[in-house]
C-alpha atoms as a PDB file:
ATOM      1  CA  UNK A   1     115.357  69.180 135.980  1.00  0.00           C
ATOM      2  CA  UNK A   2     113.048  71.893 137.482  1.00  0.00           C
ATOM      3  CA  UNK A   3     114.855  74.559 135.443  1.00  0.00           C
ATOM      4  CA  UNK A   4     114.190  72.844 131.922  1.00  0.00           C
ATOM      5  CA  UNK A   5     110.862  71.807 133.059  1.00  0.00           C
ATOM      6  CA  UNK A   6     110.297  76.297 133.637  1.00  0.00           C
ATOM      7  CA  UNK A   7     112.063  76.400 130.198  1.00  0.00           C
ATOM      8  CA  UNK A   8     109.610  74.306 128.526  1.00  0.00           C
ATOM      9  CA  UNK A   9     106.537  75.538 129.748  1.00  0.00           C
ATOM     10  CA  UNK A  10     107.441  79.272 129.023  1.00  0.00           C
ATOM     11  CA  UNK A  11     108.197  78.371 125.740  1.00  0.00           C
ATOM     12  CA  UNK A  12     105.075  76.401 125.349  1.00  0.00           C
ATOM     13  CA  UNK A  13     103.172  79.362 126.870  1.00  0.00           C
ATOM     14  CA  UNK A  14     104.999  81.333 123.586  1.00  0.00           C
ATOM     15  CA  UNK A  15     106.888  83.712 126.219  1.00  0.00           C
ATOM     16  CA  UNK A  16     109.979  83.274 124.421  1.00  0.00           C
ATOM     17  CA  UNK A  17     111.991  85.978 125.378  1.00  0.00           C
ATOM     18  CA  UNK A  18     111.493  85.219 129.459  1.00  0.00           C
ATOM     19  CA  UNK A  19     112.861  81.529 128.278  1.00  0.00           C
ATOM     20  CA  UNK A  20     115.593  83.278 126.369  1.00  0.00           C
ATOM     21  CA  UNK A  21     116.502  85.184 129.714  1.00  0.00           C
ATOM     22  CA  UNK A  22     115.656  82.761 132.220  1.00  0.00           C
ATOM     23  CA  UNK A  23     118.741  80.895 130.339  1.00  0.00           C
ATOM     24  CA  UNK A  24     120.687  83.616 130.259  1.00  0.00           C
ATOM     25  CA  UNK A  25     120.272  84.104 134.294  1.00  0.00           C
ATOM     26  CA  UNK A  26     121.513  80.592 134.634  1.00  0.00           C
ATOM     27  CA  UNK A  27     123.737  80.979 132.344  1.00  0.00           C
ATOM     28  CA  UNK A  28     126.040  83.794 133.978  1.00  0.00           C
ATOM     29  CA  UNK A  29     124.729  83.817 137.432  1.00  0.00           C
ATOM     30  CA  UNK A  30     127.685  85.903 138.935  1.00  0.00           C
ATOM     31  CA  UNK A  31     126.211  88.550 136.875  1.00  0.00           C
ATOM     32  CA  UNK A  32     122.395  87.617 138.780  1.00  0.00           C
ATOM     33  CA  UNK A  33     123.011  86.152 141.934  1.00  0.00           C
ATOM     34  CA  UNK A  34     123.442  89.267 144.126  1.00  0.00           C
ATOM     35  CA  UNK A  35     119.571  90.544 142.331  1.00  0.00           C
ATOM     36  CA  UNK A  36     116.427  89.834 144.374  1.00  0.00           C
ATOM     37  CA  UNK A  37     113.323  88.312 142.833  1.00  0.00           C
ATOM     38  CA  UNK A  38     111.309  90.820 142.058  1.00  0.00           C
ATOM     39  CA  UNK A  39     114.564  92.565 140.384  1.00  0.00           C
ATOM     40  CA  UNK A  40     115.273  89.098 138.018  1.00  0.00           C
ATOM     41  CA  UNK A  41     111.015  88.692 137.415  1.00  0.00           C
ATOM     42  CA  UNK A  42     111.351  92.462 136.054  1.00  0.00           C
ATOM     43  CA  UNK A  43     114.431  91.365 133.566  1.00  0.00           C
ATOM     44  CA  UNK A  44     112.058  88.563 132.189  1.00  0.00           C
ATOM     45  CA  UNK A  45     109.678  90.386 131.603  1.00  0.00           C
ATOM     46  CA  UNK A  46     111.118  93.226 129.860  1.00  0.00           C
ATOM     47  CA  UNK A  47     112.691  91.107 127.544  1.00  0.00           C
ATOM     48  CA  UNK A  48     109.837  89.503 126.767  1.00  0.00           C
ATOM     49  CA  UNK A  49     108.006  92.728 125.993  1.00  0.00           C
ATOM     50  CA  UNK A  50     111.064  93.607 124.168  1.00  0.00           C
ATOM     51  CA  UNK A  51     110.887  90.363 122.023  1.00  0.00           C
ATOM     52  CA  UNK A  52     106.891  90.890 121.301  1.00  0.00           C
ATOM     53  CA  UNK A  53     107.358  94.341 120.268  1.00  0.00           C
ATOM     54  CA  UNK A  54     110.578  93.370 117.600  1.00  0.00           C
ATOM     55  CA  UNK A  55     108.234  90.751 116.335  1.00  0.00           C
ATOM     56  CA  UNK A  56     105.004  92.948 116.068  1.00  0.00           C
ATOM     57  CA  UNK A  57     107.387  95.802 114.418  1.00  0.00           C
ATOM     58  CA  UNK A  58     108.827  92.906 112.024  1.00  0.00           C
ATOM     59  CA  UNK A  59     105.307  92.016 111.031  1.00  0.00           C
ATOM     60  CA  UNK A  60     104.243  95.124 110.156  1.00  0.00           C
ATOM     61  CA  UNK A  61     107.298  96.389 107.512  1.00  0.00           C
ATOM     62  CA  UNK A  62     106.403  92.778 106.538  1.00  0.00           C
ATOM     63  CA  UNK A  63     102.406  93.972 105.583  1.00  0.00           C
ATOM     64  CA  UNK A  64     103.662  97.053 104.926  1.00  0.00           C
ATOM     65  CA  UNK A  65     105.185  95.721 101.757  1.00  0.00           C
ATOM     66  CA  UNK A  66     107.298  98.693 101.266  1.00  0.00           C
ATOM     67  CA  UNK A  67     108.737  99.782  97.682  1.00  0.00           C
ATOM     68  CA  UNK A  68     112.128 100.082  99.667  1.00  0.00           C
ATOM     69  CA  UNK A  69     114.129  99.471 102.489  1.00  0.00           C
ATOM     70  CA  UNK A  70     114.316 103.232 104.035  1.00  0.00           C
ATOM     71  CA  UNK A  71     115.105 103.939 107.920  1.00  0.00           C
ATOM     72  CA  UNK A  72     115.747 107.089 109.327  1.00  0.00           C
ATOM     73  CA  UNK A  73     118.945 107.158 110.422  1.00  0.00           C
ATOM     74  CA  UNK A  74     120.095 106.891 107.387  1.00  0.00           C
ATOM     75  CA  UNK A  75     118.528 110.141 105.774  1.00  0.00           C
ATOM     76  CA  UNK A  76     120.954 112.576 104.280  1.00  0.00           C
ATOM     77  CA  UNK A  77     120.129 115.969 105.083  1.00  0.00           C
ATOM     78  CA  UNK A  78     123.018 117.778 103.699  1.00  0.00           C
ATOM     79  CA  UNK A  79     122.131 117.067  99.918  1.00  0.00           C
ATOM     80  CA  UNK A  80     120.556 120.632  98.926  1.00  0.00           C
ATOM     81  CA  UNK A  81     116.712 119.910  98.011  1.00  0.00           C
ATOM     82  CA  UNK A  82     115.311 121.855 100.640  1.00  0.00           C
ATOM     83  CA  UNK A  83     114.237 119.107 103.438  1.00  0.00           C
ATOM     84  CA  UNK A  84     114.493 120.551 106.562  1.00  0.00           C
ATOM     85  CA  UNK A  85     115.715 118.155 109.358  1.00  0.00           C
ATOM     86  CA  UNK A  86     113.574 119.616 112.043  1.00  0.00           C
ATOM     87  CA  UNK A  87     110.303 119.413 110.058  1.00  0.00           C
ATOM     88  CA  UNK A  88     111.157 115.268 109.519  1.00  0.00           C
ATOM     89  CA  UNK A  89     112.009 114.974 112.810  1.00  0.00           C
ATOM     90  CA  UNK A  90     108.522 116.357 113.773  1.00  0.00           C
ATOM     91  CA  UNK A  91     106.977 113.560 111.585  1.00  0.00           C
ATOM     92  CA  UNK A  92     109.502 110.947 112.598  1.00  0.00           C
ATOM     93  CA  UNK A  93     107.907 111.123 116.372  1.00  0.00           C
ATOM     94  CA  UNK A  94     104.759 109.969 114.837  1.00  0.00           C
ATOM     95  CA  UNK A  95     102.266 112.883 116.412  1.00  0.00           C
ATOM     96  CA  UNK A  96     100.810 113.620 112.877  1.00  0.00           C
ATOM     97  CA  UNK A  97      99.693 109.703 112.934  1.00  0.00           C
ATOM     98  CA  UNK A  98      98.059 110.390 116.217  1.00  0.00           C
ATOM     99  CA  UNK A  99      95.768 113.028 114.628  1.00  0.00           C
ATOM    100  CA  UNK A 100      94.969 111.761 112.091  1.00  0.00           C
ATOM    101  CA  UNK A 101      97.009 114.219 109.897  1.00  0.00           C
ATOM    102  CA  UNK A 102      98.467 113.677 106.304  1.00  0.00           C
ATOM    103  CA  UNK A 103     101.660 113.890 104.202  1.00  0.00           C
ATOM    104  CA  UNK A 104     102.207 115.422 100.943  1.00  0.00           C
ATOM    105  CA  UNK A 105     105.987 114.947  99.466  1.00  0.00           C
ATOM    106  CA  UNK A 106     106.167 116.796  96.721  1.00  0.00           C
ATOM    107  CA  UNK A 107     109.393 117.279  94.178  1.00  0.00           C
ATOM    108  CA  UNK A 108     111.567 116.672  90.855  1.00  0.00           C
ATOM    109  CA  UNK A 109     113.093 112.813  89.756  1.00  0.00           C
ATOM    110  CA  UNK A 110     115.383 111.361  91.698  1.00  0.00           C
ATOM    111  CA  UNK A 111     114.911 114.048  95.007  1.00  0.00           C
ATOM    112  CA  UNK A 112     114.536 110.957  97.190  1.00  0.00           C
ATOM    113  CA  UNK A 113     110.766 111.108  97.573  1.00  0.00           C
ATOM    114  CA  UNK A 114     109.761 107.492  97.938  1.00  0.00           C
ATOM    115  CA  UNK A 115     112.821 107.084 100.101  1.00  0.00           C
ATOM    116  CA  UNK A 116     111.637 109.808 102.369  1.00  0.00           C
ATOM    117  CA  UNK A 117     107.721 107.985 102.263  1.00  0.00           C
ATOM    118  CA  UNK A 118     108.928 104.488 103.155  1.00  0.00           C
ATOM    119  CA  UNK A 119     111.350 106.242 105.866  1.00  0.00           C
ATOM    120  CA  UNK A 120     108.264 107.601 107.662  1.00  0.00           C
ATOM    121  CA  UNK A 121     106.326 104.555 107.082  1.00  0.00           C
ATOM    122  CA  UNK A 122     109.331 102.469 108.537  1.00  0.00           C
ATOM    123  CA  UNK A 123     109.134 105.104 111.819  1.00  0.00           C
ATOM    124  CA  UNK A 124     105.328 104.659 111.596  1.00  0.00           C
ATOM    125  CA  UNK A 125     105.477 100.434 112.025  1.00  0.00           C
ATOM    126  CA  UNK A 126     107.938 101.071 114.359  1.00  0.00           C
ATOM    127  CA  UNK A 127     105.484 102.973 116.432  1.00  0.00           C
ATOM    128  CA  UNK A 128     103.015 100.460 116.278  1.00  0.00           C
ATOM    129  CA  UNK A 129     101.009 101.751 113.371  1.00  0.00           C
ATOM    130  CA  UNK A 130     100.110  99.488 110.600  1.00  0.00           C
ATOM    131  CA  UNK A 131     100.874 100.763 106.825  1.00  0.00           C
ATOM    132  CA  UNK A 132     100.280  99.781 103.347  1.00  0.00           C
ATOM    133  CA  UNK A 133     102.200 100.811 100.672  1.00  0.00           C
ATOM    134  CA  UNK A 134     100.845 101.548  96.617  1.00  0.00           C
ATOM    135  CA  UNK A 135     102.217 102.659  93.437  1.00  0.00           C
ATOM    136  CA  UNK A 136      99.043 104.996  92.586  1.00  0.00           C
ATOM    137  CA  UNK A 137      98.127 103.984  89.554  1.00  0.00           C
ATOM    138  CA  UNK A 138      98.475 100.253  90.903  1.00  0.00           C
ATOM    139  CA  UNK A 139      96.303 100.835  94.027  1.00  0.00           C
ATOM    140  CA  UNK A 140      93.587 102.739  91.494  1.00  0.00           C
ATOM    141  CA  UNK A 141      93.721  99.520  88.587  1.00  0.00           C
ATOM    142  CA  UNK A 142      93.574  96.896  91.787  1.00  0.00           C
ATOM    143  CA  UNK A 143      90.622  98.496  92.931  1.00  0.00           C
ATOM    144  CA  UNK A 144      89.020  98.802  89.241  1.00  0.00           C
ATOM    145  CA  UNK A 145      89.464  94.980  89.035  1.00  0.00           C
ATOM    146  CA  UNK A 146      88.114  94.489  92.653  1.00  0.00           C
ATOM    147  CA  UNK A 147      84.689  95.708  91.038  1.00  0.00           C
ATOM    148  CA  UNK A 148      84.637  92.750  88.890  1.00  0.00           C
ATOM    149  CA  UNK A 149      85.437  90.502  90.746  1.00  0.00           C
ATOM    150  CA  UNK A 150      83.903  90.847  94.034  1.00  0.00           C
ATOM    151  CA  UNK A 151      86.076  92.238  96.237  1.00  0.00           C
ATOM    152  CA  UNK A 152      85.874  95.771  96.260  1.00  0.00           C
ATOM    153  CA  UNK A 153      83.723  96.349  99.686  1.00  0.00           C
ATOM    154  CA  UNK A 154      86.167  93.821 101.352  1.00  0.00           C
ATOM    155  CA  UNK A 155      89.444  95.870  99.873  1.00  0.00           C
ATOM    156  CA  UNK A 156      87.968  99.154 101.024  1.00  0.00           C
ATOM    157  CA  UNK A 157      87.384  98.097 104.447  1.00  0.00           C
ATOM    158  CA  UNK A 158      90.725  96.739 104.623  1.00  0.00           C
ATOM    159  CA  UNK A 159      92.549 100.163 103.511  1.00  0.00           C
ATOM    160  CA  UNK A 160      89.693 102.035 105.789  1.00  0.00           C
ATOM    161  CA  UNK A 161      91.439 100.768 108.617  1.00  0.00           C
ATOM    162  CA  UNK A 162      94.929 100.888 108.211  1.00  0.00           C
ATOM    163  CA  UNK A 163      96.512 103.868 110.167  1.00  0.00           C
ATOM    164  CA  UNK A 164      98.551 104.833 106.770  1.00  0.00           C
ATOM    165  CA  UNK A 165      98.589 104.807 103.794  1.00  0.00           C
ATOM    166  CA  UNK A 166     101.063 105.431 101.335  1.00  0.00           C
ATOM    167  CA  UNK A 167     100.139 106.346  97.750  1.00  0.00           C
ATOM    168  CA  UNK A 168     103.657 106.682  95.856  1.00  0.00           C
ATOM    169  CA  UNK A 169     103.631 108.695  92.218  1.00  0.00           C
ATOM    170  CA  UNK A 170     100.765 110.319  92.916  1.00  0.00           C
ATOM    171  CA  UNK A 171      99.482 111.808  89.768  1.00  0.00           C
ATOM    172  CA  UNK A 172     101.449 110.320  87.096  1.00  0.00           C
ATOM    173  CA  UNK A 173      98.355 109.111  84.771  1.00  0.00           C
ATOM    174  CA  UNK A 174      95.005 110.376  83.513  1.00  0.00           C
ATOM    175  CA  UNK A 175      92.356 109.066  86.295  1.00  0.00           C
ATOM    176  CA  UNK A 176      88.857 107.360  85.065  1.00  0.00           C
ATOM    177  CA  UNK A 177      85.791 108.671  86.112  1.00  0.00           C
ATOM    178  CA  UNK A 178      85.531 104.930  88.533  1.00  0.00           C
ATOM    179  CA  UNK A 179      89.311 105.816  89.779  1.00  0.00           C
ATOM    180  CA  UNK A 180      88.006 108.904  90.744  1.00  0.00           C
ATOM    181  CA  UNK A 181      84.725 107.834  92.791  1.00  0.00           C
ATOM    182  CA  UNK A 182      87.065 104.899  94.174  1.00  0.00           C
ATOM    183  CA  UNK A 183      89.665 107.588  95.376  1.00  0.00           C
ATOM    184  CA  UNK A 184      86.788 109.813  96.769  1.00  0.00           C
ATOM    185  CA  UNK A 185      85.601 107.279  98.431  1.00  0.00           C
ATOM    186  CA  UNK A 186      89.109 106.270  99.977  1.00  0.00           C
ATOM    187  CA  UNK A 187      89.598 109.764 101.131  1.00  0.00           C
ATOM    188  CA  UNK A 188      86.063 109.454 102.654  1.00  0.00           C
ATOM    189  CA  UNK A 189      86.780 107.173 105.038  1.00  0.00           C
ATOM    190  CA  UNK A 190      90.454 108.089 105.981  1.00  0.00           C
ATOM    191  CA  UNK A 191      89.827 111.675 106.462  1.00  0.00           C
ATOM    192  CA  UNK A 192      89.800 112.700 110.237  1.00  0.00           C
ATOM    193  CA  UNK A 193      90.468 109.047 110.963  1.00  0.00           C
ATOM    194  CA  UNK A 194      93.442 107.841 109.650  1.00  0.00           C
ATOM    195  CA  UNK A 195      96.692 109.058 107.567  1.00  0.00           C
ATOM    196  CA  UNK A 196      97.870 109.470 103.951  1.00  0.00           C
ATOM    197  CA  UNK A 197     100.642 109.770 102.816  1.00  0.00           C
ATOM    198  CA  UNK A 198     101.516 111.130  98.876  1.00  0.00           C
ATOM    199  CA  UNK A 199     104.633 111.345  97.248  1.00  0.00           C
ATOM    200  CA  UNK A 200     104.173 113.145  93.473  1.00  0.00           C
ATOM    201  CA  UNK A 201     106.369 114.794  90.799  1.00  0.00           C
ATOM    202  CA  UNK A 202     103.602 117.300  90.357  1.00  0.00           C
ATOM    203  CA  UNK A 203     103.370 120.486  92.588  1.00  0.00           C
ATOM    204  CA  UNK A 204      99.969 120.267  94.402  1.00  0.00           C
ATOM    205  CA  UNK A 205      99.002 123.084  93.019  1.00  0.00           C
ATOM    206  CA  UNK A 206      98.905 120.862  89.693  1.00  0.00           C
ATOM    207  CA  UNK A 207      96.586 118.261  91.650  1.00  0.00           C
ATOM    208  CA  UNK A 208      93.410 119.422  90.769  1.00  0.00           C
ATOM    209  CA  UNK A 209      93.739 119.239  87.651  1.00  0.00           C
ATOM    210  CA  UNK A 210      95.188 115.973  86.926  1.00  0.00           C
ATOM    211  CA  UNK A 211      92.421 114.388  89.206  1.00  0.00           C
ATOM    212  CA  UNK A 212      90.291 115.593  85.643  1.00  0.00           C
ATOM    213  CA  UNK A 213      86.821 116.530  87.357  1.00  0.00           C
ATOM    214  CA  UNK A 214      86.325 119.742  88.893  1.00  0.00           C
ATOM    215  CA  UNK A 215      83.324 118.587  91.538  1.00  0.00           C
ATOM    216  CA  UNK A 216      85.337 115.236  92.556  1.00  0.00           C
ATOM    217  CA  UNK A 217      88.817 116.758  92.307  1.00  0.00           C
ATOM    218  CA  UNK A 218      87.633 119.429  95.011  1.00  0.00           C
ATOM    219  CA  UNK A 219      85.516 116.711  97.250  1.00  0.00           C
ATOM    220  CA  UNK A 220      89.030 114.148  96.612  1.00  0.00           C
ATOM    221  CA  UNK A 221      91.720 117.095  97.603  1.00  0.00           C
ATOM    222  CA  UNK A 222      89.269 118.813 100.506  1.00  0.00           C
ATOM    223  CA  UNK A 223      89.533 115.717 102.400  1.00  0.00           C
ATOM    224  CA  UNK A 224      93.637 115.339 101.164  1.00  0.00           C
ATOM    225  CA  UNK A 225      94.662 118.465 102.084  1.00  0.00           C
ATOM    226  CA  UNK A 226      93.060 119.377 105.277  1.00  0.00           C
ATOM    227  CA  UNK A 227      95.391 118.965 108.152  1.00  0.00           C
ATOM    228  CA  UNK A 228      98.011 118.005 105.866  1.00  0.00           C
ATOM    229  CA  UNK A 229     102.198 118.826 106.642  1.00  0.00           C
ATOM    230  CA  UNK A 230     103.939 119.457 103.177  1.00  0.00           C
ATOM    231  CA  UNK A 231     106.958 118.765 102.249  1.00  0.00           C
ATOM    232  CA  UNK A 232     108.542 120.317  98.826  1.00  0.00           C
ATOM    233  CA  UNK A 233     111.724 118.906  97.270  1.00  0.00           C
ATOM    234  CA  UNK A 234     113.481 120.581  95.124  1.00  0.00           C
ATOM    235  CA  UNK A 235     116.964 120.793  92.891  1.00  0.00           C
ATOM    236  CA  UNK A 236     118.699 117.966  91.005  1.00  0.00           C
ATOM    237  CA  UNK A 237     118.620 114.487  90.951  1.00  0.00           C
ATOM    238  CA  UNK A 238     120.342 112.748  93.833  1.00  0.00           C
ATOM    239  CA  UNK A 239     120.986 109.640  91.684  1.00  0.00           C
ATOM    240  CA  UNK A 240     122.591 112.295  89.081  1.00  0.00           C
ATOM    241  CA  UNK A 241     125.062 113.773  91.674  1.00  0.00           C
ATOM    242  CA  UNK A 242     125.889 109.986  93.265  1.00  0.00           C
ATOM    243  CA  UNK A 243     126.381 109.495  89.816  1.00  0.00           C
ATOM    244  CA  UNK A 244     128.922 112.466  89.142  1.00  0.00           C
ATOM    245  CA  UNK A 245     130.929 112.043  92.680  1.00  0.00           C
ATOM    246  CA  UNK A 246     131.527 107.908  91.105  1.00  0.00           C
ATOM    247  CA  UNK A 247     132.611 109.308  88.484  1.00  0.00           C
ATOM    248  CA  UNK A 248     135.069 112.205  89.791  1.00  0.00           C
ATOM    249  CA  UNK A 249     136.589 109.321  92.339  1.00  0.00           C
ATOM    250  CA  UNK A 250     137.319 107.050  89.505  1.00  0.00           C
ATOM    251  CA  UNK A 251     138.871 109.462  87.479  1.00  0.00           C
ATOM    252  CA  UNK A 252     141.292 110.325  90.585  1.00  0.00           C
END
């Protein structure tokens, strides 16, 4: 009775993984009984700060609203379009997070950039970091439309403060003279404090000028590019050669 009376009040308390082990304990206790106290308190409560980090990491990708499902682990580095696994490995241990640093993907169609993005942004939540990911062109008509109605100041203090940002297909479409203060103004408040990250088909040496002002485009890409690690795809499509090796192994 004193056991499920512990049970419920752990679980009432929301310490769900020390209930979760607690049962477990009782539950095998040849595999306990010869560990002191102190020993069987320190398995509770590692798996309770196990079972609060999972969750935090879970709702994080779940904010994060990610275009896809992308983890490390699963990143091919032998496809030739020059991504060099030391470099990612670098940015998979987070330190460019830490200060404040950004990331520019750059690269062809089909090179696997937004794969690449949500893969660091996966590694980022992860590491405790909260992220938001945006289509570009999305992220710059939201914020038009936040004008109207209202909600711009409250939208800008909420990207302000999330540790990254992602901004997928960068540079795609013409920019408006109000998506280019709004992006100014983004890169304002992120720069030296928090991280961006940029996928885009176009070189950055093509940035400037799709941005369409000279004055804002070198305000927008001072604040982009400093402290910034770049990584430059190259080569063909990787959906194109998945697509040829299907074919060559049903024609065997």
């Amino acid at each position: 009775m004193h056991h499920n009376q512990t049970l419920q009040s752990l679980r009432a308390l929301k310490l769900t993984g020390m209930a979760d082990a607690l049962e477990q304990q009782h539950a095998q206790p040849s595999t306990h009984e010869e560990l002191g106290f102190d020993q069987r308190l320190a398995l509770l409560v590692d798996r309770e700060t196990t079972h609060r980090n999972n969750n935090k990491v879970t709702r994080l990708l779940l904010n994060a609203k990610l275009k896809l499902q992308a983890y490390p682990e699963d990143i091919d580095y032998s496809h030739p379009r020059g991504l060099h696994k030391s470099q990612f490995a670098e940015l998979l241990g987070g330190s460019w997070i830490h200060q404040h640093h950004n990331v520019l993907i750059t690269g062809p169609t089909g090179c696997g950039k937004t794969y690449l993005g949500c893969a660091l942004a996966t590694q980022a939540c992860r590491h405790g970091f909260s992220v938001r990911y945006f289509r570009t062109s999305r992220l710059l008509e939201t914020l038009s439309i936040a004008h109207g109605d209202g909600r711009f100041a409250k939208l800008i203090q909420q990207l302000a403060k999330t540790d990254v940002l992602v901004m997928d297909d960068w540079g795609l479409e013409k920019m408006t003279l109000g998506q280019r203060n709004d992006l100014l103004e983004i890169m304002e408040d992120r720069h030296g404090q928090r991280s961006t990250l940029i996928t885009s088909q176009l070189p950055v040496s093509q940035w400037h000028q799709s941005i369409g002002d000279a004055t804002l485009a070198d305000a927008i890409l001072d604040r982009l590019l400093h402290n910034s690690h770049k990584i430059k795809l190259k080569g063909e499509s990787m959906r194109k050669t998945m697509s040829k090796m299907t074919e060559s192994d049903q024609s065997q």
